[in-house]
C-alpha atoms as a PDB file:
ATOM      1  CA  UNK A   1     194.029 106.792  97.571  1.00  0.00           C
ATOM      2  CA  UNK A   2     191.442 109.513  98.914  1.00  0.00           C
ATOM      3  CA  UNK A   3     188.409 109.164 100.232  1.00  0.00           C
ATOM      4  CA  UNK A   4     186.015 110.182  97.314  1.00  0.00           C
ATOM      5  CA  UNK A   5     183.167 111.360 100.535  1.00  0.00           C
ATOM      6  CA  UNK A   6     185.584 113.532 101.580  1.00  0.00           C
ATOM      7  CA  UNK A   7     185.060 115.736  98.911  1.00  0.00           C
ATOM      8  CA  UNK A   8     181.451 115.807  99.511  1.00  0.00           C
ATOM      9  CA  UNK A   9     181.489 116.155 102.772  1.00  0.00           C
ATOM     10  CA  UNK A  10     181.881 119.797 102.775  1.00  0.00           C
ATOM     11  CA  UNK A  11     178.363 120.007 101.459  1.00  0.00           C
ATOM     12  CA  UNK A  12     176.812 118.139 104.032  1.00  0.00           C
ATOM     13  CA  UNK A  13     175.912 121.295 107.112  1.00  0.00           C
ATOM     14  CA  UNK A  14     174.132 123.510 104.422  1.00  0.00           C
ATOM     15  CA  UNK A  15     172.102 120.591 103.396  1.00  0.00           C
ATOM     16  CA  UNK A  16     171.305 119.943 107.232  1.00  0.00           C
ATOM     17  CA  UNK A  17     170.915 123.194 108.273  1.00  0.00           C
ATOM     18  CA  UNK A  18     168.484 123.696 105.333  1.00  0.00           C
ATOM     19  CA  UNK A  19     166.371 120.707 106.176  1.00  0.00           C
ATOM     20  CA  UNK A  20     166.815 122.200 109.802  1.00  0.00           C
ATOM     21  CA  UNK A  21     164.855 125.563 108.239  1.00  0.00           C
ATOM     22  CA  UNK A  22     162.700 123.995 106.569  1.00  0.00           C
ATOM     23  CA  UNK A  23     161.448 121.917 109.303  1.00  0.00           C
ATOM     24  CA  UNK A  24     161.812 123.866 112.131  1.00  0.00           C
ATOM     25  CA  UNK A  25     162.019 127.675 110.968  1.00  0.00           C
ATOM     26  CA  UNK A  26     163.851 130.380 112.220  1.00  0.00           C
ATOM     27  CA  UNK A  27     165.760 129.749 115.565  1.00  0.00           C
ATOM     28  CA  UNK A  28     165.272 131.990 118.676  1.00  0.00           C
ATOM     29  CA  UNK A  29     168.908 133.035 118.994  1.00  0.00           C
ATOM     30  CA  UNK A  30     168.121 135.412 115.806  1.00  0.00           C
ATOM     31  CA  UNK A  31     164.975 136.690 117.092  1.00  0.00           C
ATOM     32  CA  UNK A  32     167.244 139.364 118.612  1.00  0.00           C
ATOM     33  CA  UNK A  33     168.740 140.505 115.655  1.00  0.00           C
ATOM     34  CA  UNK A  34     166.891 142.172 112.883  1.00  0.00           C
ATOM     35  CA  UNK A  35     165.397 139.497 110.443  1.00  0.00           C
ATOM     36  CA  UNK A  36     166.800 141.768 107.547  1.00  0.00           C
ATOM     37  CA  UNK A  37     170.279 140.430 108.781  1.00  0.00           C
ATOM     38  CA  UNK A  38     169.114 136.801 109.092  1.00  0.00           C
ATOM     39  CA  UNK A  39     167.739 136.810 105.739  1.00  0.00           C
ATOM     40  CA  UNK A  40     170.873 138.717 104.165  1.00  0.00           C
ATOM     41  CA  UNK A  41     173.354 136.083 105.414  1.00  0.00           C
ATOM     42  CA  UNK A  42     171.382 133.489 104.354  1.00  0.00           C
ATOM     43  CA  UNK A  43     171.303 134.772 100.452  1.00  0.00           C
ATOM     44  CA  UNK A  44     174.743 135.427 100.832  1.00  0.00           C
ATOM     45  CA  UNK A  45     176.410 132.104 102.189  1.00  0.00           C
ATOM     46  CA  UNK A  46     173.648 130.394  99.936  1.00  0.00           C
ATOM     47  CA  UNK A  47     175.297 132.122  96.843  1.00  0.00           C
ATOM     48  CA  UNK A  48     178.801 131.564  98.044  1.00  0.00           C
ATOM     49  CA  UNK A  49     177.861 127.302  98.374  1.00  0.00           C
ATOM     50  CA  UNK A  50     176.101 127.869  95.052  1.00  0.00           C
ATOM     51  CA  UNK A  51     179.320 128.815  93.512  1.00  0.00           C
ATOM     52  CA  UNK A  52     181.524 126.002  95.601  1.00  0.00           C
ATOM     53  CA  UNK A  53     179.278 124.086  94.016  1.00  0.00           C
ATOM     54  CA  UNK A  54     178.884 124.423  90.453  1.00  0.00           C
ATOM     55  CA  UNK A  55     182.599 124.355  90.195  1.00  0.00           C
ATOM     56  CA  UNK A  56     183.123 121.391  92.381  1.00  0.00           C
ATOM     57  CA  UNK A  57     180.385 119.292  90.435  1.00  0.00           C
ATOM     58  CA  UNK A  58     179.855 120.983  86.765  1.00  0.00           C
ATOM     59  CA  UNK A  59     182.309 122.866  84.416  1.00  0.00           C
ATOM     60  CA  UNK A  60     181.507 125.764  84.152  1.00  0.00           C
ATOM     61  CA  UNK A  61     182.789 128.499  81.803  1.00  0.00           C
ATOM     62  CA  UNK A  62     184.359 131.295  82.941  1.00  0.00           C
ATOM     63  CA  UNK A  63     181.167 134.066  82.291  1.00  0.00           C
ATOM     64  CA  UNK A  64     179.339 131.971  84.629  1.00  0.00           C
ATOM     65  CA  UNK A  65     181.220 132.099  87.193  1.00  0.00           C
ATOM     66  CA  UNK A  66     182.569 135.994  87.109  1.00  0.00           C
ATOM     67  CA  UNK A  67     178.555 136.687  86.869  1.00  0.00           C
ATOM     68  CA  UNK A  68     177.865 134.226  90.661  1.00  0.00           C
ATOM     69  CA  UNK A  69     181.226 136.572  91.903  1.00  0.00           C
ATOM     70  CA  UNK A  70     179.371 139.599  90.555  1.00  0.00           C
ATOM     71  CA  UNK A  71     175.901 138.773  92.090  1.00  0.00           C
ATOM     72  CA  UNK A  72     177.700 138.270  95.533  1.00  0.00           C
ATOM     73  CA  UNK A  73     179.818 141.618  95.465  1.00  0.00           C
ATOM     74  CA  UNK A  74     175.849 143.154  94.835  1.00  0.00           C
ATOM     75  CA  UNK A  75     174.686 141.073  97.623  1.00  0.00           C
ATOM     76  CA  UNK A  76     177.919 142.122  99.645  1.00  0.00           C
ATOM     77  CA  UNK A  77     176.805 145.805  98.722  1.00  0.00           C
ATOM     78  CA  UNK A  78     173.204 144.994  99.720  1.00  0.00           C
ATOM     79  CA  UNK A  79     174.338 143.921 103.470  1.00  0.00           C
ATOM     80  CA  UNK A  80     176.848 147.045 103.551  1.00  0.00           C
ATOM     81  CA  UNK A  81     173.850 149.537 103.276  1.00  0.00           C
ATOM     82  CA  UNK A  82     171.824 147.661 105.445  1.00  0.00           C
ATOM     83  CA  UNK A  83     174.298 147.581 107.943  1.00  0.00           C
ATOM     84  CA  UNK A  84     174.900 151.498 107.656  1.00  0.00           C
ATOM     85  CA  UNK A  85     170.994 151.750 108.302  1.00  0.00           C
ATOM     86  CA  UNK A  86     170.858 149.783 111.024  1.00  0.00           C
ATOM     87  CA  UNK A  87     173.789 151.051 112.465  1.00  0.00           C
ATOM     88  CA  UNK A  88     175.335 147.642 113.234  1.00  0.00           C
ATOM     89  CA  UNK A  89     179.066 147.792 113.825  1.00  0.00           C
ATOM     90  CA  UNK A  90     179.594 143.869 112.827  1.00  0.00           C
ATOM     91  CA  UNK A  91     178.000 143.527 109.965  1.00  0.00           C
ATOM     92  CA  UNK A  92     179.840 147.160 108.560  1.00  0.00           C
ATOM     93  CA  UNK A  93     182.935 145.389 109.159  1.00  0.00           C
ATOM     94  CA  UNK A  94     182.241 142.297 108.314  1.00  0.00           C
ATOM     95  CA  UNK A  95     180.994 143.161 104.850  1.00  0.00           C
ATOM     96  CA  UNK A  96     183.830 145.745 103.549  1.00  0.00           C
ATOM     97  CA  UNK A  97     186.152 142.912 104.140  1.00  0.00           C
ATOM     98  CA  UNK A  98     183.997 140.482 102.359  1.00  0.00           C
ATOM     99  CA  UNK A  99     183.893 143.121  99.674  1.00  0.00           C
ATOM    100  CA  UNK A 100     187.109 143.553 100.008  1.00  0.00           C
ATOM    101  CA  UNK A 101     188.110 139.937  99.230  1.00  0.00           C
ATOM    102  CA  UNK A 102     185.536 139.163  96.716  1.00  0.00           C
ATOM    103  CA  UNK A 103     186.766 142.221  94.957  1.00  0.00           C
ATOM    104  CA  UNK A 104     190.455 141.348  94.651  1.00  0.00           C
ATOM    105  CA  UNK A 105     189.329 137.482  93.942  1.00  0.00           C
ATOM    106  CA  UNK A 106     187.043 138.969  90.448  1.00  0.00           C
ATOM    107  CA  UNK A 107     190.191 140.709  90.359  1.00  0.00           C
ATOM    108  CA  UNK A 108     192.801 138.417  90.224  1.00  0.00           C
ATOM    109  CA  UNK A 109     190.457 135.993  88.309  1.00  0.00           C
ATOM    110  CA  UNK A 110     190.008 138.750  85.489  1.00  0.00           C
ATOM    111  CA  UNK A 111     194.026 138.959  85.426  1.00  0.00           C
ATOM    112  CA  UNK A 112     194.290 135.221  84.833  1.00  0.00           C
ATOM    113  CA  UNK A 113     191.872 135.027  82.302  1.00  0.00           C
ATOM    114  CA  UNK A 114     193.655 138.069  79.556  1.00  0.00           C
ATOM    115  CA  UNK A 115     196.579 136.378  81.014  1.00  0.00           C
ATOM    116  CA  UNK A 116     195.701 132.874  79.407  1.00  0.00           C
ATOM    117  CA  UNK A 117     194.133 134.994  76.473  1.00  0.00           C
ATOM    118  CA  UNK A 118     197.358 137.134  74.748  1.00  0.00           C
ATOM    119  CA  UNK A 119     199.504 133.579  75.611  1.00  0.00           C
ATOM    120  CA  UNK A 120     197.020 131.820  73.104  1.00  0.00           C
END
């Protein structure tokens, strides 16, 4: 029988490095990059857990969680254009294939869903 922590356990280094912010702020490592960045990545890995999440722990319906995958493509658009203004090469590429991904997932989870629909 499996461990029921292990299923939790994956939601143990946001909480830490959370508590780690809160406590101790921003690290120096980022003081090099632009605090635009910092701040961007954060929103975006924070709404990616949020969604992990609510599905893991609550059942949510499926509106709720096409709109979380629709307010991370925007914040996957946000970092694209900040990236293109900053003119940092990682982030560019990073983001499109974020995009990318989260754009075939909304995809693919739009195709299941009228999928299930004409079968009812």
């Amino acid at each position: 029988m499996p461990n029921p922590f292990c299923k939790y356990i994956k939601y143990l280094p946001p909480l830490l490095y959370l508590v780690f912010l809160m406590f101790f702020g921003i690290p120096e490592v980022f003081y090099d990059v632009d605090i635009v960045f910092v701040y961007e990545y954060h929103i975006l890995f924070g709404s990616i857990y949020l969604l992990a999440f609510l599905e893991d722990f609550f059942n949510i319906n499926e509106k709720a969680g096409i709109l979380i995958r629709l307010i991370t493509l925007i914040i996957l658009i946000v970092l694209l254009i900040t990236a293109i203004l900053y003119k940092s090469i990682f982030s560019f590429i990073f983001s499109i294939i974020l995009l990318v991904a989260f754009s075939f997932e909304l995809y693919f989870q739009n195709k299941k869903n009228k999928k299930s629909k004409q079968q009812d």
